[in-house]
PDB file of N, CA and C in Angstrom:
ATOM      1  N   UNK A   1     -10.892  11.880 -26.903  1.00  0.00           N
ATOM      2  CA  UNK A   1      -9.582  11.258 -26.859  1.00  0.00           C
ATOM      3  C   UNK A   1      -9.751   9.779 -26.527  1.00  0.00           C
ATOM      4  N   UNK A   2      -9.377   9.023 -27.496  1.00  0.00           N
ATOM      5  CA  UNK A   2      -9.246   7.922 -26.869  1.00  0.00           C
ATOM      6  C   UNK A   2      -8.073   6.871 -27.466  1.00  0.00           C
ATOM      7  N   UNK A   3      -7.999   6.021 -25.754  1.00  0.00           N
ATOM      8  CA  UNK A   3      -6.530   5.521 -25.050  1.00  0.00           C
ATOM      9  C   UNK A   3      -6.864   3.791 -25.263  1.00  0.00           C
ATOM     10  N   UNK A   4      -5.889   3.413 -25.746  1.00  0.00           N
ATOM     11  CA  UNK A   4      -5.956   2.006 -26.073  1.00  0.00           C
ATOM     12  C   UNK A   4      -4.493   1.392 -25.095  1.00  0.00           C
ATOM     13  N   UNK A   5      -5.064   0.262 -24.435  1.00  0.00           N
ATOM     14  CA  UNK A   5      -3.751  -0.276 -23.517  1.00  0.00           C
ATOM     15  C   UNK A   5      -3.877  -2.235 -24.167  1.00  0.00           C
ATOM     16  N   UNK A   6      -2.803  -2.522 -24.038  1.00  0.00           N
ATOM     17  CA  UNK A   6      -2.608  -3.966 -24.285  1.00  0.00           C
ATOM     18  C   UNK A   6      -2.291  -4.771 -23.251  1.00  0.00           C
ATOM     19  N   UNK A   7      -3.090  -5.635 -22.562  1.00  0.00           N
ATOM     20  CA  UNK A   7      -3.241  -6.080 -20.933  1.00  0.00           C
ATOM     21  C   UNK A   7      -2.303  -7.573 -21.918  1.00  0.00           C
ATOM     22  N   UNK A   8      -1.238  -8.138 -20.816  1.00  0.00           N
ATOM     23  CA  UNK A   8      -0.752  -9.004 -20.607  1.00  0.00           C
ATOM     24  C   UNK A   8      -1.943 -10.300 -20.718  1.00  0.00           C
ATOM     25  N   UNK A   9      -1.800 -11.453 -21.238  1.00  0.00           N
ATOM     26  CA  UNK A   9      -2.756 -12.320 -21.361  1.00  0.00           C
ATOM     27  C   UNK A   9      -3.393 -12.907 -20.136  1.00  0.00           C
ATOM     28  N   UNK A  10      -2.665 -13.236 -19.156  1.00  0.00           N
ATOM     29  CA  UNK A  10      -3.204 -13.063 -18.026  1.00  0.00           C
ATOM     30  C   UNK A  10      -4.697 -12.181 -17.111  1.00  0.00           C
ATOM     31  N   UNK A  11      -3.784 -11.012 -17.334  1.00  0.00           N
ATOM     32  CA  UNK A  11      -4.443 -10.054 -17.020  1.00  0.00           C
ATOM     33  C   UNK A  11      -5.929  -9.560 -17.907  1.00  0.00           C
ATOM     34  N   UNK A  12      -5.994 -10.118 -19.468  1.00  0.00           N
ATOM     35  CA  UNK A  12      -7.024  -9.977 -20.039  1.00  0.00           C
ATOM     36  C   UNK A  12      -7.718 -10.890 -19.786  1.00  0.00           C
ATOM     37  N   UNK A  13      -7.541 -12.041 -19.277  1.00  0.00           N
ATOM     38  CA  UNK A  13      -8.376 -12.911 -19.380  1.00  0.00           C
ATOM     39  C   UNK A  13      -9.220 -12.629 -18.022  1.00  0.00           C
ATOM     40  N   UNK A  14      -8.451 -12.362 -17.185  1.00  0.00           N
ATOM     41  CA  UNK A  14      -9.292 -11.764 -15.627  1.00  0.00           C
ATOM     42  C   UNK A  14     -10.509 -10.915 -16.299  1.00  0.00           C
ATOM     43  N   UNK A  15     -10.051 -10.013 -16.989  1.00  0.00           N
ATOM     44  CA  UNK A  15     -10.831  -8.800 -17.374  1.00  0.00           C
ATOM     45  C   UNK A  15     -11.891  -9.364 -18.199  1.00  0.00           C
ATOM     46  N   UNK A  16     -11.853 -10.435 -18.774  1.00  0.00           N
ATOM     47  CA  UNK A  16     -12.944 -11.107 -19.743  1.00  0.00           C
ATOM     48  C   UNK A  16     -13.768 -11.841 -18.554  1.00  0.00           C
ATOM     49  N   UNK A  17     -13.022 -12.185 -17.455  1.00  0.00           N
ATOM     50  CA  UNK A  17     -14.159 -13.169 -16.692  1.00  0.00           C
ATOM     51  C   UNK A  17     -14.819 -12.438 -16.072  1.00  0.00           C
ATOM     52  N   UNK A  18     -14.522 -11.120 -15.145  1.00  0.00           N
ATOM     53  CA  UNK A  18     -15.500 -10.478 -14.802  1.00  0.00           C
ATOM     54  C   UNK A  18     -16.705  -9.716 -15.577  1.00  0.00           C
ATOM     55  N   UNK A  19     -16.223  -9.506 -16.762  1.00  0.00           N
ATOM     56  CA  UNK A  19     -17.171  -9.098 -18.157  1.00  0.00           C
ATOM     57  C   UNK A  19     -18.365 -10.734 -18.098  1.00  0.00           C
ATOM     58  N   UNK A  20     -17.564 -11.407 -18.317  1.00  0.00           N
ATOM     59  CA  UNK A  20     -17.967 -12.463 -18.833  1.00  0.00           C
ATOM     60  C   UNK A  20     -19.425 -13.210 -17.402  1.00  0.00           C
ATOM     61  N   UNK A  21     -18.809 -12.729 -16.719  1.00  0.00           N
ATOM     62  CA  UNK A  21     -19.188 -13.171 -15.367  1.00  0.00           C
ATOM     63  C   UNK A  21     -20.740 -12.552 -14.687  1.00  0.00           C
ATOM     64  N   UNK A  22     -20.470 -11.054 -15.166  1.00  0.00           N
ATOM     65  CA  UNK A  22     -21.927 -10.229 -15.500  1.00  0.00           C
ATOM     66  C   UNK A  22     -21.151  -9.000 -14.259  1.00  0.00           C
ATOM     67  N   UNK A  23     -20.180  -9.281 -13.909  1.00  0.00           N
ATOM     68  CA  UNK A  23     -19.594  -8.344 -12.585  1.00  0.00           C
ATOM     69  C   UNK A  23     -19.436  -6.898 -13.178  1.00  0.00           C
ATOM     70  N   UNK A  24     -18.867  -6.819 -14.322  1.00  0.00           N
ATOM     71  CA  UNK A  24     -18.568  -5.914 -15.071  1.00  0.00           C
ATOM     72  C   UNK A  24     -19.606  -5.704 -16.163  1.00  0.00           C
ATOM     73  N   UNK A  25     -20.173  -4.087 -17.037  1.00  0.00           N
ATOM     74  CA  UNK A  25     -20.895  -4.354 -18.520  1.00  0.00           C
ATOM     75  C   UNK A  25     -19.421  -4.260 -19.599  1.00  0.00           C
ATOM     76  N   UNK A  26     -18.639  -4.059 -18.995  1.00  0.00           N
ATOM     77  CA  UNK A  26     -17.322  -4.213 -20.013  1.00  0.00           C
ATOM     78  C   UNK A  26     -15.807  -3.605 -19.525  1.00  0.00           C
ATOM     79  N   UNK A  27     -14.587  -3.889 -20.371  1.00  0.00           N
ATOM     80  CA  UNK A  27     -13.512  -3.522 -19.649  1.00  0.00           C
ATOM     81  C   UNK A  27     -13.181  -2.274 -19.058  1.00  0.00           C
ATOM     82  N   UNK A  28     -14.046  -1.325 -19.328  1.00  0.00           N
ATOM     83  CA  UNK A  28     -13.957   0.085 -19.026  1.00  0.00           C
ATOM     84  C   UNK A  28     -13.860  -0.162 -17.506  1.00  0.00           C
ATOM     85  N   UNK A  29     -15.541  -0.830 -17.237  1.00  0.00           N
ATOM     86  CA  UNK A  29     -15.445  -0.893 -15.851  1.00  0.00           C
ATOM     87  C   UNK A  29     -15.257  -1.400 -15.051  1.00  0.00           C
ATOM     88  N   UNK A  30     -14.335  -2.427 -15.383  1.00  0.00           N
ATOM     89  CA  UNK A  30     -13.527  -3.714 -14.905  1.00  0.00           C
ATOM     90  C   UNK A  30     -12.143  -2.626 -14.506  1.00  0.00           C
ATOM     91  N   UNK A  31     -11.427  -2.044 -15.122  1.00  0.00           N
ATOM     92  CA  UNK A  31     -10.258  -1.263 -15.037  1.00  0.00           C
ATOM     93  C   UNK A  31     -10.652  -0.564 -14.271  1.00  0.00           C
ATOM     94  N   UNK A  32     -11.959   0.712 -14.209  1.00  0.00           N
ATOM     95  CA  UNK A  32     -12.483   1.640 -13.534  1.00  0.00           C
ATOM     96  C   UNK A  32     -12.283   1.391 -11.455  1.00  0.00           C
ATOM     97  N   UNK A  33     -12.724  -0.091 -11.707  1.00  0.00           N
ATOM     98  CA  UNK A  33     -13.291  -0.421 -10.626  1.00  0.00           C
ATOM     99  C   UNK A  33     -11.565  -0.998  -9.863  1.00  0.00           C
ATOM    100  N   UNK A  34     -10.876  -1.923 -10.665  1.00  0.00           N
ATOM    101  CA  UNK A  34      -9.682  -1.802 -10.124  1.00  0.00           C
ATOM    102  C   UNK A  34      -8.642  -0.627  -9.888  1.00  0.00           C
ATOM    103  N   UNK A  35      -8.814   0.512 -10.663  1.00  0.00           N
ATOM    104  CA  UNK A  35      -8.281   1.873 -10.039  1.00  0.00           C
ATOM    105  C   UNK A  35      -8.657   2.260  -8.641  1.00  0.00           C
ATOM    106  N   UNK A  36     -10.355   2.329  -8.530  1.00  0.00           N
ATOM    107  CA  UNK A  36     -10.776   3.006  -7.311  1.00  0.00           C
ATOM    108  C   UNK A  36     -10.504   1.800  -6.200  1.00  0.00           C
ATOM    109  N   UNK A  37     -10.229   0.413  -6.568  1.00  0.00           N
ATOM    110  CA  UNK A  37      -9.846  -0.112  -5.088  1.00  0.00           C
ATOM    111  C   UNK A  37      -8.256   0.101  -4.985  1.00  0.00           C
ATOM    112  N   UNK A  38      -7.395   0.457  -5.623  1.00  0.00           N
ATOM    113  CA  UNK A  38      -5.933   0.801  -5.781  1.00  0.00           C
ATOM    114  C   UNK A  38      -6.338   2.067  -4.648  1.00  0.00           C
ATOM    115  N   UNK A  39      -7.213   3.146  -4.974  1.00  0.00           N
ATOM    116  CA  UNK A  39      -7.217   4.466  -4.438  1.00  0.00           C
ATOM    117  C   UNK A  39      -7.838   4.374  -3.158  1.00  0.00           C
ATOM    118  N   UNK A  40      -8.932   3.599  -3.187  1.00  0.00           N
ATOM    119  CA  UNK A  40      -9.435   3.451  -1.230  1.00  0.00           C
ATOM    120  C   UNK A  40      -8.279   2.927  -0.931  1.00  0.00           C
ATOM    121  N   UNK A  41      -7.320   2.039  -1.283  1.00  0.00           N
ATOM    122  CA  UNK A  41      -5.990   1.502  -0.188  1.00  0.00           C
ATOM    123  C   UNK A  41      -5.436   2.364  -0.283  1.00  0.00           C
ATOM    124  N   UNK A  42      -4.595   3.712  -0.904  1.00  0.00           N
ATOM    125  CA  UNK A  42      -4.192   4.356  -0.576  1.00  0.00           C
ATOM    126  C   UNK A  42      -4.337   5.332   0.439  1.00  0.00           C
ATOM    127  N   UNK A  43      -5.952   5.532   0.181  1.00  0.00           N
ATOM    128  CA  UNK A  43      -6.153   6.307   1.540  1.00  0.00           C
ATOM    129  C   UNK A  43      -5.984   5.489   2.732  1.00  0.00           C
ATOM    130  N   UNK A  44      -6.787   4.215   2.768  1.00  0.00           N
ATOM    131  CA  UNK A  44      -6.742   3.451   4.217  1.00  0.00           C
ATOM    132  C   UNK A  44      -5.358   3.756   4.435  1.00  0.00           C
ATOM    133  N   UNK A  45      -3.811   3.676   3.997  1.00  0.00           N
ATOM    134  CA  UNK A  45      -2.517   3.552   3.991  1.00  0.00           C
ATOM    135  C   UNK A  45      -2.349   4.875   5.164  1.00  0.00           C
ATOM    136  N   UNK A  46      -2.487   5.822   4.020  1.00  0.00           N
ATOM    137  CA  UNK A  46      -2.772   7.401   4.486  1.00  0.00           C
ATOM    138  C   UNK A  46      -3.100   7.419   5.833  1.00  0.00           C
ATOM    139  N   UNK A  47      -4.360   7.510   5.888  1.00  0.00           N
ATOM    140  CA  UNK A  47      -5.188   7.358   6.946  1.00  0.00           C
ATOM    141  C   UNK A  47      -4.636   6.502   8.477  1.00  0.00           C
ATOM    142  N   UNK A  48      -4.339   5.266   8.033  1.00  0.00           N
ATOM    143  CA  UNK A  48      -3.571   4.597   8.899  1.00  0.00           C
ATOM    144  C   UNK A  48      -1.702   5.486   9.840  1.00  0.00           C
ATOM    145  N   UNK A  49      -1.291   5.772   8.479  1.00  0.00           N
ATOM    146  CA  UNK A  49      -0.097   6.637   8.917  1.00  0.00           C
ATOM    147  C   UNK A  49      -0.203   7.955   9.553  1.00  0.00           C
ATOM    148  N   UNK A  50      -1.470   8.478   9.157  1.00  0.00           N
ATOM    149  CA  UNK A  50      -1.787   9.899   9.790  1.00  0.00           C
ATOM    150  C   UNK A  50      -2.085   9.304  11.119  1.00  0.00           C
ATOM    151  N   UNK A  51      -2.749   8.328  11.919  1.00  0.00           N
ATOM    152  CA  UNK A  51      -3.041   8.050  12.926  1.00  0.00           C
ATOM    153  C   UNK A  51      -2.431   7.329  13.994  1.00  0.00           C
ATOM    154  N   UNK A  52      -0.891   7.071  13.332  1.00  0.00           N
ATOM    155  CA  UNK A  52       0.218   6.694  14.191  1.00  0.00           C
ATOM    156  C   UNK A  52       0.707   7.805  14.503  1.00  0.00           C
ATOM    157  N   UNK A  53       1.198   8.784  13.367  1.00  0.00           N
ATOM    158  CA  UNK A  53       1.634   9.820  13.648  1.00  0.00           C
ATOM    159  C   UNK A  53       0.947  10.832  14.884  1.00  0.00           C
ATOM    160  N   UNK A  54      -0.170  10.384  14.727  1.00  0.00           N
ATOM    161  CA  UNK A  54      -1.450  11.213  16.019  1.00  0.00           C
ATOM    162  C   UNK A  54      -1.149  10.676  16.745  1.00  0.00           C
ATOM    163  N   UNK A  55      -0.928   9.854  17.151  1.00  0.00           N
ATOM    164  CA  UNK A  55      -0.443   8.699  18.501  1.00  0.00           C
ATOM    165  C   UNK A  55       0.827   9.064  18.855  1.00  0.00           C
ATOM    166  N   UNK A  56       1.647   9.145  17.994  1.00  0.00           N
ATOM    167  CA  UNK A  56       2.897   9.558  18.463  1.00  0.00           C
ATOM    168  C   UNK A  56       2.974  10.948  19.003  1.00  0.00           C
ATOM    169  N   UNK A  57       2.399  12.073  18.276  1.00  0.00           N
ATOM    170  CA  UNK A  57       2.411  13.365  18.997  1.00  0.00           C
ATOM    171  C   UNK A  57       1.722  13.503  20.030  1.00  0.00           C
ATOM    172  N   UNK A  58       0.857  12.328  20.159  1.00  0.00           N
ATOM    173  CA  UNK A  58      -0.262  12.429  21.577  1.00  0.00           C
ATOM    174  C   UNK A  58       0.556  11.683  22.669  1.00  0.00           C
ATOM    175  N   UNK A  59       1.336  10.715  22.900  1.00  0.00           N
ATOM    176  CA  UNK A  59       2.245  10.162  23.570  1.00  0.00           C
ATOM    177  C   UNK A  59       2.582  10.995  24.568  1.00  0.00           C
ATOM    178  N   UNK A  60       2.528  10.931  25.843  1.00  0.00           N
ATOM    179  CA  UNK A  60       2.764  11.339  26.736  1.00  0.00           C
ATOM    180  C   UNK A  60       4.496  11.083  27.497  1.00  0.00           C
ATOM    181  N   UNK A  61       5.058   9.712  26.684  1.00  0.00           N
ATOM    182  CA  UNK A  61       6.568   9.262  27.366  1.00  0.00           C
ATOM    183  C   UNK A  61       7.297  10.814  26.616  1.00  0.00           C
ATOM    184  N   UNK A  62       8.334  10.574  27.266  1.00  0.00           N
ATOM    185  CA  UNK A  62       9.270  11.226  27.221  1.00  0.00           C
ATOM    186  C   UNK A  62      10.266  11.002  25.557  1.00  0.00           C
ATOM    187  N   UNK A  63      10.468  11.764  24.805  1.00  0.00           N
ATOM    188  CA  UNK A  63      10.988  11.207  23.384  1.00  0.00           C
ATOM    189  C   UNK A  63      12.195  10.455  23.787  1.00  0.00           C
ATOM    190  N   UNK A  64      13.083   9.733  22.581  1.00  0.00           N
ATOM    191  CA  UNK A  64      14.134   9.466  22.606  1.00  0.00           C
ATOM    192  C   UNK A  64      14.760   9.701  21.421  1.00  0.00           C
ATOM    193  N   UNK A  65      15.713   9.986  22.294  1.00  0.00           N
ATOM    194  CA  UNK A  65      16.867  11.315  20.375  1.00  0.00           C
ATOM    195  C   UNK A  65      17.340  10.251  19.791  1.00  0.00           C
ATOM    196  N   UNK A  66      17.374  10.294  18.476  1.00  0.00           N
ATOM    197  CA  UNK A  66      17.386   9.695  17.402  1.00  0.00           C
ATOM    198  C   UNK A  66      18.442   9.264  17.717  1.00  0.00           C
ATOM    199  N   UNK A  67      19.712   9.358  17.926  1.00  0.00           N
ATOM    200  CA  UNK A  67      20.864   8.952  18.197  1.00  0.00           C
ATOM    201  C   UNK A  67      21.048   8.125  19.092  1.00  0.00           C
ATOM    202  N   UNK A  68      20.338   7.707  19.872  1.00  0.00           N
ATOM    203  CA  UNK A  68      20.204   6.600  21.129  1.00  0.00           C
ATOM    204  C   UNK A  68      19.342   5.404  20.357  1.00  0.00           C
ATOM    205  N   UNK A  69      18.284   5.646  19.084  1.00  0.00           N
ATOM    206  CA  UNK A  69      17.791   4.697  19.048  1.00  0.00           C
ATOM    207  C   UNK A  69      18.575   4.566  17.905  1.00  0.00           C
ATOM    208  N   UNK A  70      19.058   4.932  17.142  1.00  0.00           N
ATOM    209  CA  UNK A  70      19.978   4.057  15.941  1.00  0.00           C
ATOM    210  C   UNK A  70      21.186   3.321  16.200  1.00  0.00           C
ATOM    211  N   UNK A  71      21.898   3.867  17.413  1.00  0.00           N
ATOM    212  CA  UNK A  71      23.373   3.424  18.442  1.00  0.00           C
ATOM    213  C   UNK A  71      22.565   2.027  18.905  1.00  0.00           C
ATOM    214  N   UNK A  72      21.190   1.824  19.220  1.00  0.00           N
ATOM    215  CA  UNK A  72      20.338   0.763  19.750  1.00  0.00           C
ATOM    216  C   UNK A  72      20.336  -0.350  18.611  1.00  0.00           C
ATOM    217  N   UNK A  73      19.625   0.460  17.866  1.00  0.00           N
ATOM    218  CA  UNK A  73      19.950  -0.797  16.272  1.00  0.00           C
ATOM    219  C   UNK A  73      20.883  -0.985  15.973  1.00  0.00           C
ATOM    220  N   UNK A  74      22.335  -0.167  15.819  1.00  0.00           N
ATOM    221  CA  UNK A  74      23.671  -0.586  15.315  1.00  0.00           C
ATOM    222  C   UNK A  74      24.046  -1.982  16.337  1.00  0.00           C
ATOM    223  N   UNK A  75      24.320  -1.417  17.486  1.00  0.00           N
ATOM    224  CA  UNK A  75      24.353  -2.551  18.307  1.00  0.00           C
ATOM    225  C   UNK A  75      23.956  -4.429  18.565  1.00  0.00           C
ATOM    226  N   UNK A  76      22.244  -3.700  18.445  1.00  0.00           N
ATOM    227  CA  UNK A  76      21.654  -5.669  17.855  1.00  0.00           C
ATOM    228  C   UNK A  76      21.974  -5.738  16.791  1.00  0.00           C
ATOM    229  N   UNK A  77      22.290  -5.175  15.700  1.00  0.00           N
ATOM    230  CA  UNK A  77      22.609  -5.622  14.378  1.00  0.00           C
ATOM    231  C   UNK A  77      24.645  -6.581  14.503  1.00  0.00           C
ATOM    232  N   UNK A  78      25.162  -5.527  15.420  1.00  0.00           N
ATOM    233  CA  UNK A  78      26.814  -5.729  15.653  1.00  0.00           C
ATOM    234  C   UNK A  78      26.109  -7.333  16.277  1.00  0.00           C
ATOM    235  N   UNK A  79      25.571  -7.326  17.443  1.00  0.00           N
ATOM    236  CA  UNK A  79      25.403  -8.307  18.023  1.00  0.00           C
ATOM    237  C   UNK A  79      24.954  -9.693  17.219  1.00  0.00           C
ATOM    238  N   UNK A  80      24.160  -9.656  16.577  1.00  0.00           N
ATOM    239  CA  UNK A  80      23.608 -10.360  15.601  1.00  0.00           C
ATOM    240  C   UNK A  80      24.730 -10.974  14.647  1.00  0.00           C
ATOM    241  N   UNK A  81      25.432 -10.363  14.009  1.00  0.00           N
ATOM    242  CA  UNK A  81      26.701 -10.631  13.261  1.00  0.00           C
ATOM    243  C   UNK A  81      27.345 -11.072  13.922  1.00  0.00           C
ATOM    244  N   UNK A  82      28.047 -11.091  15.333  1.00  0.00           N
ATOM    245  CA  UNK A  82      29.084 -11.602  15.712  1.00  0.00           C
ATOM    246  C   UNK A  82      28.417 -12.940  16.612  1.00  0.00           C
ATOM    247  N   UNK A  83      27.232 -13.347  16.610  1.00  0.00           N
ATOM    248  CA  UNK A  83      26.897 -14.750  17.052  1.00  0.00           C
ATOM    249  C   UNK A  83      26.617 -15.923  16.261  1.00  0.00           C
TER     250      UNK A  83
END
């Protein structure tokens, strides 16, 4: 199977300099290589959010109900508007 894409001129010309450059042996793996750094940031993202979330269930304070902290934001927001 094969997939043919039409890169914006911009964007081809990037793809020619790293070809061109010796970084790449051609656009395959010029594209290849910008997918898998798209996909390590997703995980770092991931990864990062899984480990707040660990922090938060590891938290020892006492919670606060959702309704105290949005009444908190309505408030500086009211406040904010009326100065």
């Amino acid at each position: 199977m094969s997939n043919s894409i039409t890169l914006p001129p911009d964007l081809a010309a990037k793809v020619e300099e790293r070809v061109a450059s010796g970084e790449a042996d051609n656009a395959v793996e010029v594209i290849r290589a910008g997918l898998a750094a798209l996909e390590a940031d997703e995980v770092r993202r991931f990864e990062a959010l899984r480990a707040k979330i660990e922090r938060s269930i590891s938290d020892p304070r006492p919670s606060i109900p959702a309704d105290d902290v949005f009444a908190e934001i309505l408030n500086g927001l009211d406040a904010e508007t009326h100065e």
